[in-house]
Protein backbone atom coordinates (compact mmCIF):
# COMPACT_ATOMS: atom_id res chain seq x y z
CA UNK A 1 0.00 0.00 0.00
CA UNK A 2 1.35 3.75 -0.87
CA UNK A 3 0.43 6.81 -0.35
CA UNK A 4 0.34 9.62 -3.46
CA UNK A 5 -0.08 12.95 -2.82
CA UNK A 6 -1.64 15.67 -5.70
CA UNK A 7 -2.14 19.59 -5.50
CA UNK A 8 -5.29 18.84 -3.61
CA UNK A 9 -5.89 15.68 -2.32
CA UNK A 10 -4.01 12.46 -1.28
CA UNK A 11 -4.87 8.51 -2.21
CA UNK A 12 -4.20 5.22 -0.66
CA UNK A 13 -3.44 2.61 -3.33
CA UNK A 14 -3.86 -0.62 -1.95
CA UNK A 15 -1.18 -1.95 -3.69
CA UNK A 16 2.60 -1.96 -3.75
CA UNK A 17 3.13 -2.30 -7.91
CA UNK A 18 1.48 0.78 -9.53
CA UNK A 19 2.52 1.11 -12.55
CA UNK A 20 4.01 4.87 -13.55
CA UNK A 21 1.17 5.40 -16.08
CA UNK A 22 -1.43 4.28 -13.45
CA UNK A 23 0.46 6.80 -10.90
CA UNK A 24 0.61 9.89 -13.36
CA UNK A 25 -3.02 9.37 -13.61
CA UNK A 26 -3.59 9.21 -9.92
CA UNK A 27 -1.86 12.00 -9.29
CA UNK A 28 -3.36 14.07 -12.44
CA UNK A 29 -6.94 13.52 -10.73
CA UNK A 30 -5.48 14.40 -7.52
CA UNK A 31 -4.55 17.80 -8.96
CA UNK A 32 -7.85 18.63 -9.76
CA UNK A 33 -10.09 21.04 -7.45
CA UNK A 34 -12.90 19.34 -7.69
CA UNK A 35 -11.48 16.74 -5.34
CA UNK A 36 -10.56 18.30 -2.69
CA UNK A 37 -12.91 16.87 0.63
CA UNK A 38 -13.28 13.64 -0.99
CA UNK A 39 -11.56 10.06 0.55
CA UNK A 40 -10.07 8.77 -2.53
CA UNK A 41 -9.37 5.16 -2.71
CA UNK A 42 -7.10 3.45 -5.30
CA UNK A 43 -7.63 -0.59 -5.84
CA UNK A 44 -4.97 -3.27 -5.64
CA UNK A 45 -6.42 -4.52 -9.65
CA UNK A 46 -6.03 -0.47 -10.41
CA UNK A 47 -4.62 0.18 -14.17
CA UNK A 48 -4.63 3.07 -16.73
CA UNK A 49 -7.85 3.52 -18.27
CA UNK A 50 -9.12 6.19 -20.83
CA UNK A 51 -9.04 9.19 -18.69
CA UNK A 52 -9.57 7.86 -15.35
CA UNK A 53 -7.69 5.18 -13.91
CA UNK A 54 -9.22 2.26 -13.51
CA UNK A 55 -10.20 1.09 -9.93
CA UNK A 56 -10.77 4.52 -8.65
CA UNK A 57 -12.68 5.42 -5.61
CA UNK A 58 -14.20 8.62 -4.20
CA UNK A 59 -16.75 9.77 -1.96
CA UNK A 60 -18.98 12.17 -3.71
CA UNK A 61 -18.75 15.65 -3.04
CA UNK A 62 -20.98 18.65 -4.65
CA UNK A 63 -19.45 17.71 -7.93
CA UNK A 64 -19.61 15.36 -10.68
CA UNK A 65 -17.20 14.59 -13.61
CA UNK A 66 -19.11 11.82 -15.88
CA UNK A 67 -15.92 10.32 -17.32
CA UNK A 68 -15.15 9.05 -14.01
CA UNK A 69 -17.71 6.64 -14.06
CA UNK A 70 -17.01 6.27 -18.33
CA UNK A 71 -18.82 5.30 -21.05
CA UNK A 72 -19.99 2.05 -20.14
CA UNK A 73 -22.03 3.08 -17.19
CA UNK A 74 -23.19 0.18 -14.90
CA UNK A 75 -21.41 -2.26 -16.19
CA UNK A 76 -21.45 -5.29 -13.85
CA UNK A 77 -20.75 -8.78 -12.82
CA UNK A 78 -24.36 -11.28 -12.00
CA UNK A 79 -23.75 -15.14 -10.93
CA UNK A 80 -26.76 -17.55 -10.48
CA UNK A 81 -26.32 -20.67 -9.28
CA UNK A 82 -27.76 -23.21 -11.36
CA UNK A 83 -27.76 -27.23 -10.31
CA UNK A 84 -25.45 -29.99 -8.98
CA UNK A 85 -23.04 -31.41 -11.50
CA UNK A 86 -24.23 -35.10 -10.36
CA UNK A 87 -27.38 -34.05 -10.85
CA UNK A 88 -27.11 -33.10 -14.92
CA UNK A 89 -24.79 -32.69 -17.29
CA UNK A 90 -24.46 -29.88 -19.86
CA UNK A 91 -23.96 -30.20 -23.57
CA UNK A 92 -21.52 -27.38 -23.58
CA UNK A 93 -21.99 -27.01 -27.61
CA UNK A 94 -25.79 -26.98 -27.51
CA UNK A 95 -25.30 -24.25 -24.53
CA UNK A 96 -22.77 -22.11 -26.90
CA UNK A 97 -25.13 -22.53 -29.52
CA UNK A 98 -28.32 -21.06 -28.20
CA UNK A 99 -26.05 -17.92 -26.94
CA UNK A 100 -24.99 -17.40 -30.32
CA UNK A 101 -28.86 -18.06 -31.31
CA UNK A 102 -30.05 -15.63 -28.38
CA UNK A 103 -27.92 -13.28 -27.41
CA UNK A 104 -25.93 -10.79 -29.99
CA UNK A 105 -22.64 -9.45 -28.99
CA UNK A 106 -20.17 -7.60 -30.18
CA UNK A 107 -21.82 -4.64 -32.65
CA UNK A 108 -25.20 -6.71 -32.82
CA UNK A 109 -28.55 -6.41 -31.34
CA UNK A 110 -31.31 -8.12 -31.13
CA UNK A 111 -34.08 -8.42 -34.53
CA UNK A 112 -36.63 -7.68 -32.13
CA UNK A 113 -36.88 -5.31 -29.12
CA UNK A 114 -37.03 -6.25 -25.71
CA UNK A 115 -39.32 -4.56 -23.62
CA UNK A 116 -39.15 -4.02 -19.64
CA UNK A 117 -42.46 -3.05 -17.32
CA UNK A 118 -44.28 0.28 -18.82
CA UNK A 119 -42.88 2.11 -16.55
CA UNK A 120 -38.63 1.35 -16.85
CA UNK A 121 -39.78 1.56 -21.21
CA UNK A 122 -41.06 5.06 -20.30
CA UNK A 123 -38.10 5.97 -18.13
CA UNK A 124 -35.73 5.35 -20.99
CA UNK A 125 -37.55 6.53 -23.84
CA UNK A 126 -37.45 9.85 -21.92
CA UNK A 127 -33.40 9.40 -21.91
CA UNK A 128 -33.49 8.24 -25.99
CA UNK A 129 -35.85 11.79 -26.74
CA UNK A 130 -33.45 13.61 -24.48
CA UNK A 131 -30.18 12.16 -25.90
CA UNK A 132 -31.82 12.46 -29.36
CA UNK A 133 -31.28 9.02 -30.24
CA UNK A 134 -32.81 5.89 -31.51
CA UNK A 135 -34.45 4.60 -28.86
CA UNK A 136 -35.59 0.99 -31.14
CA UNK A 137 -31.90 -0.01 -31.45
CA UNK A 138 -31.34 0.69 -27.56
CA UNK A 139 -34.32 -1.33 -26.64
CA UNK A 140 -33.20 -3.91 -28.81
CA UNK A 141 -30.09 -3.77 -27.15
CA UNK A 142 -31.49 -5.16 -24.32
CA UNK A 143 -30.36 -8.56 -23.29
CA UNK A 144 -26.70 -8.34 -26.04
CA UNK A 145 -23.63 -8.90 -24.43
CA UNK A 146 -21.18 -6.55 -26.13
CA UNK A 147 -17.22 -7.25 -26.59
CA UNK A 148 -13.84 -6.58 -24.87
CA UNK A 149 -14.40 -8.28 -21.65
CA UNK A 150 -17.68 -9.08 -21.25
CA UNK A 151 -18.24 -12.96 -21.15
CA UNK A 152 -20.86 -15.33 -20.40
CA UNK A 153 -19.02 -18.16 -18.35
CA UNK A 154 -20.06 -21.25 -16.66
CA UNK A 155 -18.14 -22.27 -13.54
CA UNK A 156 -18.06 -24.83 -11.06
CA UNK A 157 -17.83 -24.07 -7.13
CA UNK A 158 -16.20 -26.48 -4.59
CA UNK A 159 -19.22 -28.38 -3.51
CA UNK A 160 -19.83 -29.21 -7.03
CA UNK A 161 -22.62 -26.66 -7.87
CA UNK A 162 -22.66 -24.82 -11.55
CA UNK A 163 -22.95 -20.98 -11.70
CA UNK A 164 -23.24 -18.95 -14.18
CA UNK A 165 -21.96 -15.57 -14.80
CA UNK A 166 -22.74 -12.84 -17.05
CA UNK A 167 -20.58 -9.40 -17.62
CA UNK A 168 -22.20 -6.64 -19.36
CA UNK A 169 -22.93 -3.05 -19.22
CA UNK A 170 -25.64 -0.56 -20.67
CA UNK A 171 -24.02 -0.47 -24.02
CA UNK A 172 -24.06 2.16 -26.48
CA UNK A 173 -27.02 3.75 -24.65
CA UNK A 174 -24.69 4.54 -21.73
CA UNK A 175 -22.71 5.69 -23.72
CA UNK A 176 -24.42 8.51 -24.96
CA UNK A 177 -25.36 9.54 -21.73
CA UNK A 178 -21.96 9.69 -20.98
CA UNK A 179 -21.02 11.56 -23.86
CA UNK A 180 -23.69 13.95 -23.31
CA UNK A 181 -23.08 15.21 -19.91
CA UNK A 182 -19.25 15.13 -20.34
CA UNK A 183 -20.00 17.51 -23.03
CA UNK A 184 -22.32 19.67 -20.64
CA UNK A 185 -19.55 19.48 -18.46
CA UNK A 186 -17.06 21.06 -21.16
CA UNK A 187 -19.51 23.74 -22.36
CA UNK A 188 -20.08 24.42 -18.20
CA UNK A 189 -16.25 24.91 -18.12
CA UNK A 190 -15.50 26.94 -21.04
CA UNK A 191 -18.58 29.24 -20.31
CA UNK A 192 -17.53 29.85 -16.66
CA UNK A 193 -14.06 30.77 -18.04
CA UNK A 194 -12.06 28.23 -15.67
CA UNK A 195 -8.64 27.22 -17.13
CA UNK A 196 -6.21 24.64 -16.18
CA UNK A 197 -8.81 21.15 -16.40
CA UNK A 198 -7.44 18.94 -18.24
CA UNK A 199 -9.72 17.73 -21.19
CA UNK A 200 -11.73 15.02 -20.40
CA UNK A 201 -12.35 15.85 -16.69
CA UNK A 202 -14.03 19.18 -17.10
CA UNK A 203 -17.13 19.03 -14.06
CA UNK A 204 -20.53 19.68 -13.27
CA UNK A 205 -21.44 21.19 -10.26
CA UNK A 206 -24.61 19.69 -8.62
CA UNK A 207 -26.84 23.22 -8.95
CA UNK A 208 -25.18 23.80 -12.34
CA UNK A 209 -26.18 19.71 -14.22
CA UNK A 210 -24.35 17.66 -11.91
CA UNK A 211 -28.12 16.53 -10.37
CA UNK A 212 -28.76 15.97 -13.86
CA UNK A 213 -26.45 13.74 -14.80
CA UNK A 214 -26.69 11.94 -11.48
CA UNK A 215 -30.58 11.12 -12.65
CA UNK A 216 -30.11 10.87 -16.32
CA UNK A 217 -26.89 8.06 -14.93
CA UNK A 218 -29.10 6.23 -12.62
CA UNK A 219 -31.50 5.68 -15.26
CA UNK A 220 -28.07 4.18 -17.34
CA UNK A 221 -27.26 2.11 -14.69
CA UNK A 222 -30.88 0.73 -14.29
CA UNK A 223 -30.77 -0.21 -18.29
CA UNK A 224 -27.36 -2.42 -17.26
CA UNK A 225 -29.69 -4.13 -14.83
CA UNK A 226 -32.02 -5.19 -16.94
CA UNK A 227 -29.43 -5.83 -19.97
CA UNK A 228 -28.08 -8.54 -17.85
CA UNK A 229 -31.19 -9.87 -16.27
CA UNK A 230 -32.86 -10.48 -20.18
CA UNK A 231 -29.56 -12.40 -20.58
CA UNK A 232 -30.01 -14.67 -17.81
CA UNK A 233 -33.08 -15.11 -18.75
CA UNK A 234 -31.90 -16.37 -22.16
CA UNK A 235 -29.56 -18.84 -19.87
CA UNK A 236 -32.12 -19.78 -18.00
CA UNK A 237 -34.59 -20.60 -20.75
CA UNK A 238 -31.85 -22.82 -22.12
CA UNK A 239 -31.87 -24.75 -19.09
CA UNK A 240 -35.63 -25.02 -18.94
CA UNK A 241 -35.63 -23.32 -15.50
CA UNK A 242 -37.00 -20.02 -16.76
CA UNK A 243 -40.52 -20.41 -14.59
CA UNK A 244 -38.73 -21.17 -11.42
CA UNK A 245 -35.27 -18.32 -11.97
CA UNK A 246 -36.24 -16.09 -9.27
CA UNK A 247 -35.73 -18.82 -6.76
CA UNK A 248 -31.50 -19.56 -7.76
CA UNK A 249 -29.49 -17.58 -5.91
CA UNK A 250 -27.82 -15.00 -7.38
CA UNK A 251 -24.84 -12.42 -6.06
CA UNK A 252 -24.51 -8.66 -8.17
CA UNK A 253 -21.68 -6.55 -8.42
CA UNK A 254 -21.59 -3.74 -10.28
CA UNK A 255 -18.30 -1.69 -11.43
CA UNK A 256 -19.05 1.43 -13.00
CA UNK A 257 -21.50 3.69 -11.00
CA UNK A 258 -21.99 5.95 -8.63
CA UNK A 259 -23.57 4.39 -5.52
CA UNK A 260 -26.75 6.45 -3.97
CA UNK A 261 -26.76 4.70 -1.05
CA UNK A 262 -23.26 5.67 0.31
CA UNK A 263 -22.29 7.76 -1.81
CA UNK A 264 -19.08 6.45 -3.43
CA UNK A 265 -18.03 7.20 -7.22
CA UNK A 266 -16.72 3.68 -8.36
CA UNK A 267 -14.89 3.13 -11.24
CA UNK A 268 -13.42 -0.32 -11.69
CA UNK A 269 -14.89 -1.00 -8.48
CA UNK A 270 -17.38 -2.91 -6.46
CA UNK A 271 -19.44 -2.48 -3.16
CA UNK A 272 -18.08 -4.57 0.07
CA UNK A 273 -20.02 -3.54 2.80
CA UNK A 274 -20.47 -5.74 5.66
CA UNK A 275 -21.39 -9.19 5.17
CA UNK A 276 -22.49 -8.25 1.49
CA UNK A 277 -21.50 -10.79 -1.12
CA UNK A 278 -19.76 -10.40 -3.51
CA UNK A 279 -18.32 -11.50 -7.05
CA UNK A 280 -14.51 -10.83 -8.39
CA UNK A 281 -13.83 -12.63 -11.55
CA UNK A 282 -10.36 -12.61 -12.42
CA UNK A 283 -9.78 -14.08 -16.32
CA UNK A 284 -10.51 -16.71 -18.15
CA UNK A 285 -8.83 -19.28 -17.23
CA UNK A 286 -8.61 -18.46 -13.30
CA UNK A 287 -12.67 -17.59 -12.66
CA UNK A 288 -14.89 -16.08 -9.61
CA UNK A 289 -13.78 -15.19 -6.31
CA UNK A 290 -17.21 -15.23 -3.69
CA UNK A 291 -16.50 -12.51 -0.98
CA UNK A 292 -17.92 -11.35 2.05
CA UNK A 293 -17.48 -7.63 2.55
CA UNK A 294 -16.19 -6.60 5.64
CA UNK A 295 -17.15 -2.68 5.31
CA UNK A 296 -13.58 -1.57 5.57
CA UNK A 297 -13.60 2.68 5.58
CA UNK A 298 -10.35 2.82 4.99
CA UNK A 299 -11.11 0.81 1.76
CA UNK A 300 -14.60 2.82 1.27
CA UNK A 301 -16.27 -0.11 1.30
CA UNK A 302 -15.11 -1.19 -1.61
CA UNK A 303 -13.14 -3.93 -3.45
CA UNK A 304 -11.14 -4.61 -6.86
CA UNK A 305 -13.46 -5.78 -9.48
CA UNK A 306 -11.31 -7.79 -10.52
CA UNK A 307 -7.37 -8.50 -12.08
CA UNK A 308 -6.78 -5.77 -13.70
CA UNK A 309 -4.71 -5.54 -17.25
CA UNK A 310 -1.24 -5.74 -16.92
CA UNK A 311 -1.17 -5.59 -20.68
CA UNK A 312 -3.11 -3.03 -23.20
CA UNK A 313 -5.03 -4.96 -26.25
CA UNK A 314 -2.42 -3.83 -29.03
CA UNK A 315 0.63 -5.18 -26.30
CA UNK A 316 -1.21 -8.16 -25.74
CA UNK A 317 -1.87 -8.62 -29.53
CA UNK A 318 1.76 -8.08 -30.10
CA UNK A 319 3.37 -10.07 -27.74
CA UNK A 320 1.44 -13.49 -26.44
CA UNK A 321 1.07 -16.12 -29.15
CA UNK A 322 -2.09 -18.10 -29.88
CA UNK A 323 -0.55 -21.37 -28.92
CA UNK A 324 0.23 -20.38 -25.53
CA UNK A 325 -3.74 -18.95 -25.59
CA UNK A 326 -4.70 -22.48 -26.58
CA UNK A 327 -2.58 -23.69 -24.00
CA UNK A 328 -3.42 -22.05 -20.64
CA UNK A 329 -7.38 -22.76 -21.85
CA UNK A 330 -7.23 -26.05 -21.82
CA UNK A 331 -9.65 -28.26 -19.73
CA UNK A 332 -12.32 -25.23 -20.42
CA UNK A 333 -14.94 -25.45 -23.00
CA UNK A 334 -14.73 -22.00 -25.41
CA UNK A 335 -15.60 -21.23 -28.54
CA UNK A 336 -13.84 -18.24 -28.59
CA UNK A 337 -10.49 -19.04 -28.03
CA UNK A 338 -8.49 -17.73 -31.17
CA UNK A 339 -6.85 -14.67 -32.95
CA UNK A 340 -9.57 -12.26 -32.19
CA UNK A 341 -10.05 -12.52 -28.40
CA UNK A 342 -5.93 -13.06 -27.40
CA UNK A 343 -6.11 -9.80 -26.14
CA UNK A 344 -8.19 -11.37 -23.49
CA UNK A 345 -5.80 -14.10 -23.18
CA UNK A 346 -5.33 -14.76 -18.80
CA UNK A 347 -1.47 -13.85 -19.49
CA UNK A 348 -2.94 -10.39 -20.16
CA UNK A 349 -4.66 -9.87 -17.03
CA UNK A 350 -2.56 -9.30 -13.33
CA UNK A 351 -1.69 -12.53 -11.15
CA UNK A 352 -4.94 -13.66 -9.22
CA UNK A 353 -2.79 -14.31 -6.05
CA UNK A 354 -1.25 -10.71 -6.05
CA UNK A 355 -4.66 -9.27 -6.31
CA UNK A 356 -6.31 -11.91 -3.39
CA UNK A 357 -3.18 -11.35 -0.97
CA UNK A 358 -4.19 -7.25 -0.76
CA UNK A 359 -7.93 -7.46 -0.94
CA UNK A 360 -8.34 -9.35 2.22
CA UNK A 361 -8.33 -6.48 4.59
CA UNK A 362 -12.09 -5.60 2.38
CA UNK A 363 -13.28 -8.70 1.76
CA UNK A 364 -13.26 -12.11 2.68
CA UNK A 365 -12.63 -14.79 0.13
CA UNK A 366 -15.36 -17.74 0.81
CA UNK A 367 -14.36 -19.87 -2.14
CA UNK A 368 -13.63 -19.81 -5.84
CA UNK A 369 -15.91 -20.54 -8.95
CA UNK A 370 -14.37 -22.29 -11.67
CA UNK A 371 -14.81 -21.89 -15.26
CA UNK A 372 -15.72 -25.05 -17.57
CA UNK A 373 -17.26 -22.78 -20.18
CA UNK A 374 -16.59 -19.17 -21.24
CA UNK A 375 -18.12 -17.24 -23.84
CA UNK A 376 -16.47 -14.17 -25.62
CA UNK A 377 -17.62 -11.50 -28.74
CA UNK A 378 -15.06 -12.05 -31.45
């Protein structure tokens, strides 16, 4: 753990092995004024990210800068747990079929909408008119996975149970919203003639559109929910356990949000208050850690959401080889496991041990979640 100090504020980074990109970026937020009051917490998977470092912490003061939270606002980690191994088996290619059947990723959506209760289809067709865009493709974005890193995996826990696990976020609706009041945020900036903010992490002040965004991101981050429950619902269906889904358990952990009930900005980050559970997925090949929060202030309440990159896509690209992909992969079933997706290879991602051995002051580990299937855009 370090300490960094800015013009304004100071962090904790609960980790010994910042990198110096991830530590100019610490330190370029810390210079910023609108920080100053807030308890900013760095996590042990933290990494350079598109203007914000990733696994970034803060408790909200009276203003907002959307490109903490990003573009994919939301975004989030559900497990359900499914069945018994000894109880049924899965026919891993008929499973990987009916997601590529059900569920578009990458670019795609869906040929025909989805549509939530009348009132969450109101609530977002207000955003679409507001954001002046197509509000049929976002709705038919509901339930589609997207790319990078979100996955569809199925894992096995040490009693011999299966989850499953889907990653997704609120797509290119959240990011519009994003883009919108990060460009509020500029025009707020220039108009009120303040210099020296770097571009990118211009602010709102709460009287001046930072309430605004906060609503306009909560409806965002409400669109992620539902993105991932139409999923499972596809997963479910497959199973033939649709009627009865409400009674698996499930555990949620969201990533990139702002969190109304304690107030904590958390980007690359998760909620671990006390005794909440909790998911951490690490790669591909290394799976799902299931925590118990211990509500650690000094953390604020929060955890890593995961590894972390050691590696950017284009590096990754570059430098692992497809064999050694192949390699590390083996005994899980993917259909994705080629050119396309190496830069989601687990050599790309930090060591799951380095990443455990620091979090354990915030959460406790209960157990581990193996993957036997995983399921990429590519």
């Amino acid at each position: 753990m370090i300490k960094l100090q800015g013009q304004y504020n100071e962090a904790l980074v609960m980790t010994d092995y910042p990198d110096e990109t991830t530590i100019a970026q610490i330190i370029l937020l810390l210079n910023q004024p609108w920080i100053k009051g807030s308890l900013v917490r760095i996590m042990a998977d933290a990494h350079a990210g598109k203007g914000c470092v990733v696994g970034y912490t803060q408790t909200l003061n009276g203003t907002v800068v959307p490109n903490l939270v990003g573009v994919d606002i939301g975004c989030g980690i559900y497990s359900y747990k499914l069945f018994h191994k000894d109880t049924r088996k899965i026919d891993f290619q008929k499973l990987d079929d009916h997601i590529r059947a059900n569920i578009p990723s990458g670019m795609s959506v869906r040929t025909k909408p989805n549509r939530p209760s009348a009132g969450a289809t109101q609530q977002i067709q207000r955003l679409c008119n507001k954001l002046e865009i197509d509000s049929g493709r976002v709705f038919k974005s509901l339930g589609t996975l997207g790319g990078g890193n979100h996955f569809i995996e199925v894992g096995e826990d040490p009693m011999g149970y299966y989850w499953f696990t889907v990653h997704s976020g609120s797509r290119n609706f959240g990011l519009k919203t994003a883009e919108y009041h990060q460009d509020k945020a500029k025009k707020f900036i220039e108009d009120s003639h303040i210099r020296g903010i770097p571009r990118g992490l211009e602010y709102l002040p709460m009287e001046y559109g930072g309430r605004e965004y906060l609503t306009d991101m909560g409806t965002a981050q409400y669109f992620a929910d539902l993105n991932r429950e139409f999923m499972a619902l596809e997963i479910f269906r497959f199973f033939d356990l649709e009627a009865d889904h409400h009674n698996h358990k499930s555990i949620k952990s969201v990533h990139n949000y702002i969190d109304f009930n304690d107030s904590i900005v958390r980007k690359g980050a998760i909620s671990a208050n006390q005794g909440e559970q909790c998911v951490i997925p690490f790669n591909m090949r290394d799976g799902i850690a299931v925590c118990r929060g211990k509500g650690s202030k000094k953390w604020n309440n929060s955890a890593p959401h995961g590894a972390g990159r050691i590696m950017s896509r284009s590096k990754a690209k570059q430098e692992l080889t497809l064999d050694e992909y192949i390699t590390t992969m083996k005994g899980i079933w993917s259909s994705c496991v080629h050119q396309s997706t190496l830069d989601e290879a687990p050599m790309a991602y930090k060591d799951m041990n380095e990443i455990i051995e620091f979090m354990t002051e915030t959460v406790e580990v209960l157990y581990l979640i193996k993957p036997v299937y995983n399921f990429k855009a590519s």
